[in-house]
Protein backbone atom coordinates (compact mmCIF):
# COMPACT_ATOMS: atom_id res chain seq x y z
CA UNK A 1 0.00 0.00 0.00
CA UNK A 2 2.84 2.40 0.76
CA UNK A 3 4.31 1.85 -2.54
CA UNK A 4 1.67 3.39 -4.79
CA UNK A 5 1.57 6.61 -2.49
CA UNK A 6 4.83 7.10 -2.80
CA UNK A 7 4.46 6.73 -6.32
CA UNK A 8 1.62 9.57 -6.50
CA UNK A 9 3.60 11.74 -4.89
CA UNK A 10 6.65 11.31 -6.43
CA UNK A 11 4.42 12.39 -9.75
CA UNK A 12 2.92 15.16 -8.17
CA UNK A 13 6.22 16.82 -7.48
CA UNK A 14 7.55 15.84 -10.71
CA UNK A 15 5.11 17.54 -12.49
CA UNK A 16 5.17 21.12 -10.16
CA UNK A 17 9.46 20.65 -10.83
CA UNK A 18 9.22 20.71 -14.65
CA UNK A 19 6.37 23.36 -14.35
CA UNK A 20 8.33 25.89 -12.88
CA UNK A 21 11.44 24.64 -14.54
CA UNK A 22 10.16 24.82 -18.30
CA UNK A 23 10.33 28.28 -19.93
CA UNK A 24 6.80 29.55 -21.69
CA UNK A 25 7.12 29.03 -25.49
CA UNK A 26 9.83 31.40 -27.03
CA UNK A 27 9.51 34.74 -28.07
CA UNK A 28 8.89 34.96 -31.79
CA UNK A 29 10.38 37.74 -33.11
CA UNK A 30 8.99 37.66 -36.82
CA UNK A 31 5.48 37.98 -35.64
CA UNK A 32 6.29 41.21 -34.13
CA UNK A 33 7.86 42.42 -37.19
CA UNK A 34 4.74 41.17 -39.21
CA UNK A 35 2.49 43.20 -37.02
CA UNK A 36 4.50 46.03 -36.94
CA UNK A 37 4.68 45.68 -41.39
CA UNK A 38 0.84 45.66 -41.15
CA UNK A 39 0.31 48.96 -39.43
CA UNK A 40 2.93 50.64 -42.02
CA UNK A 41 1.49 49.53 -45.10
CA UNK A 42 1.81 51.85 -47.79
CA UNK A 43 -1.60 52.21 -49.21
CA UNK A 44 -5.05 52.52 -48.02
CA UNK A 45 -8.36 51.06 -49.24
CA UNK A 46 -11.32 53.08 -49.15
CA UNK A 47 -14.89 51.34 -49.73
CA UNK A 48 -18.32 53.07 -50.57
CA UNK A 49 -20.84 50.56 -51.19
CA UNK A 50 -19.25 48.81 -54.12
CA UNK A 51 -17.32 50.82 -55.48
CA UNK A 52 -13.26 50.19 -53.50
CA UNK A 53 -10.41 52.85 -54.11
CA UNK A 54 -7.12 51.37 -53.47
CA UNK A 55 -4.51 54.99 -52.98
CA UNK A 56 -0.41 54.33 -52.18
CA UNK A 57 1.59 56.32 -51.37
CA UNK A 58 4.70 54.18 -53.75
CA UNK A 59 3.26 52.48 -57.03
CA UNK A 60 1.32 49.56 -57.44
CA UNK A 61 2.50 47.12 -59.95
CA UNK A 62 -0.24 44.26 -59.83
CA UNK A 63 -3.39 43.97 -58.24
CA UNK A 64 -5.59 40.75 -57.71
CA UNK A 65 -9.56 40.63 -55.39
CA UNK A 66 -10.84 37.35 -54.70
CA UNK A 67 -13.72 36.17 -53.02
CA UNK A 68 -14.21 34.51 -49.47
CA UNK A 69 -15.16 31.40 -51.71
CA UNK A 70 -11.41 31.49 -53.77
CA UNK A 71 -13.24 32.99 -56.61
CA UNK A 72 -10.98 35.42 -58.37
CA UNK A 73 -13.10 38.68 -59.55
CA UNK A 74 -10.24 41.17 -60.71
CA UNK A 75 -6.21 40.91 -61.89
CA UNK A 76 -4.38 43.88 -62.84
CA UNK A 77 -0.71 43.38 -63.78
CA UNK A 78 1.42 46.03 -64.68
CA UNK A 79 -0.69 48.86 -63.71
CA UNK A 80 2.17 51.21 -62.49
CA UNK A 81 -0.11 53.48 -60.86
CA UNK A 82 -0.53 54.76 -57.12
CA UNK A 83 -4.62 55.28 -57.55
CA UNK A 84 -6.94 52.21 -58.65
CA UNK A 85 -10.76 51.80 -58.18
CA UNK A 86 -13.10 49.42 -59.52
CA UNK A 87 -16.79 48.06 -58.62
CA UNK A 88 -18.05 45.42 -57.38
CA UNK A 89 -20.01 43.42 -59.54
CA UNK A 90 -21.15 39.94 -57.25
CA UNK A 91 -23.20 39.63 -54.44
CA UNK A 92 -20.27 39.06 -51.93
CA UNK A 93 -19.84 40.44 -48.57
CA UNK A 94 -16.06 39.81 -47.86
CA UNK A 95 -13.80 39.96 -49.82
CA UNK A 96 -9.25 39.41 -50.01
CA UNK A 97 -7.01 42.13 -51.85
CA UNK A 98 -3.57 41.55 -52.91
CA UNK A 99 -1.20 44.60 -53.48
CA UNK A 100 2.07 44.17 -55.03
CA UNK A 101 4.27 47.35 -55.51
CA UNK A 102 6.92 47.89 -58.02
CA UNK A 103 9.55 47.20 -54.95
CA UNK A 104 8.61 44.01 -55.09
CA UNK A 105 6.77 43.84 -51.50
CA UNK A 106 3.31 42.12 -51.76
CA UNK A 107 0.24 42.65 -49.15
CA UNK A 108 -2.99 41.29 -48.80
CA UNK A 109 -6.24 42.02 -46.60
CA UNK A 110 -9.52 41.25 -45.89
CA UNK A 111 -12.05 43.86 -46.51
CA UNK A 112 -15.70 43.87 -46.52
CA UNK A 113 -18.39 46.25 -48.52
CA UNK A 114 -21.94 46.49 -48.16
């Protein structure tokens, strides 16, 4: 009988050891970065109704929408231009925008219109 207590509480303080022993998980440093890249994106998008503006401040080389479904509804290459709008045309609430600027740097968001 005195065999299995010992057993439990051997296991109990185990378990508190390598809970105070073991770091938390690790400190990721790219998802900081990421976050930060989010908040200093170079463009805007502005929506009224259907109708979505996309304004940058450097140029925009290619520009893809797709639905929440995967269906693609707009692709723009080579547009070289800082200003882009277009409309809307399917009954879609939410939709995914891809940015890519001459630099090379590509960005992509959710948005949603009404």
């Amino acid at each position: 009988m005195r065999r299995p207590v010992i057993g439990i509480i051997f296991v109990i303080f185990s378990l508190t050891c390598f809970s105070i022993l073991l770091p938390a998980q690790p400190v990721n440093t790219s998802t900081a970065v990421k976050e930060n890249e989010k908040s200093n994106k170079p463009y805007h998008i502005l929506t009224s109704g259907k109708l979505v503006t996309i304004k940058s401040s450097k140029t925009i080389k290619n520009l893809m929408v797709w639905t929440s479904g995967g269906n693609r509804i707009l692709e723009e290459k080579n547009l070289n231009s800082s200003n882009y709008s277009f409309r809307i045309t399917v009954n879609e609430k939410v939709f995914f925008v891809m940015v890519q600027l001459t630099n090379g740097k590509t960005y992509s968001e959710k948005i949603g219109v009404q």
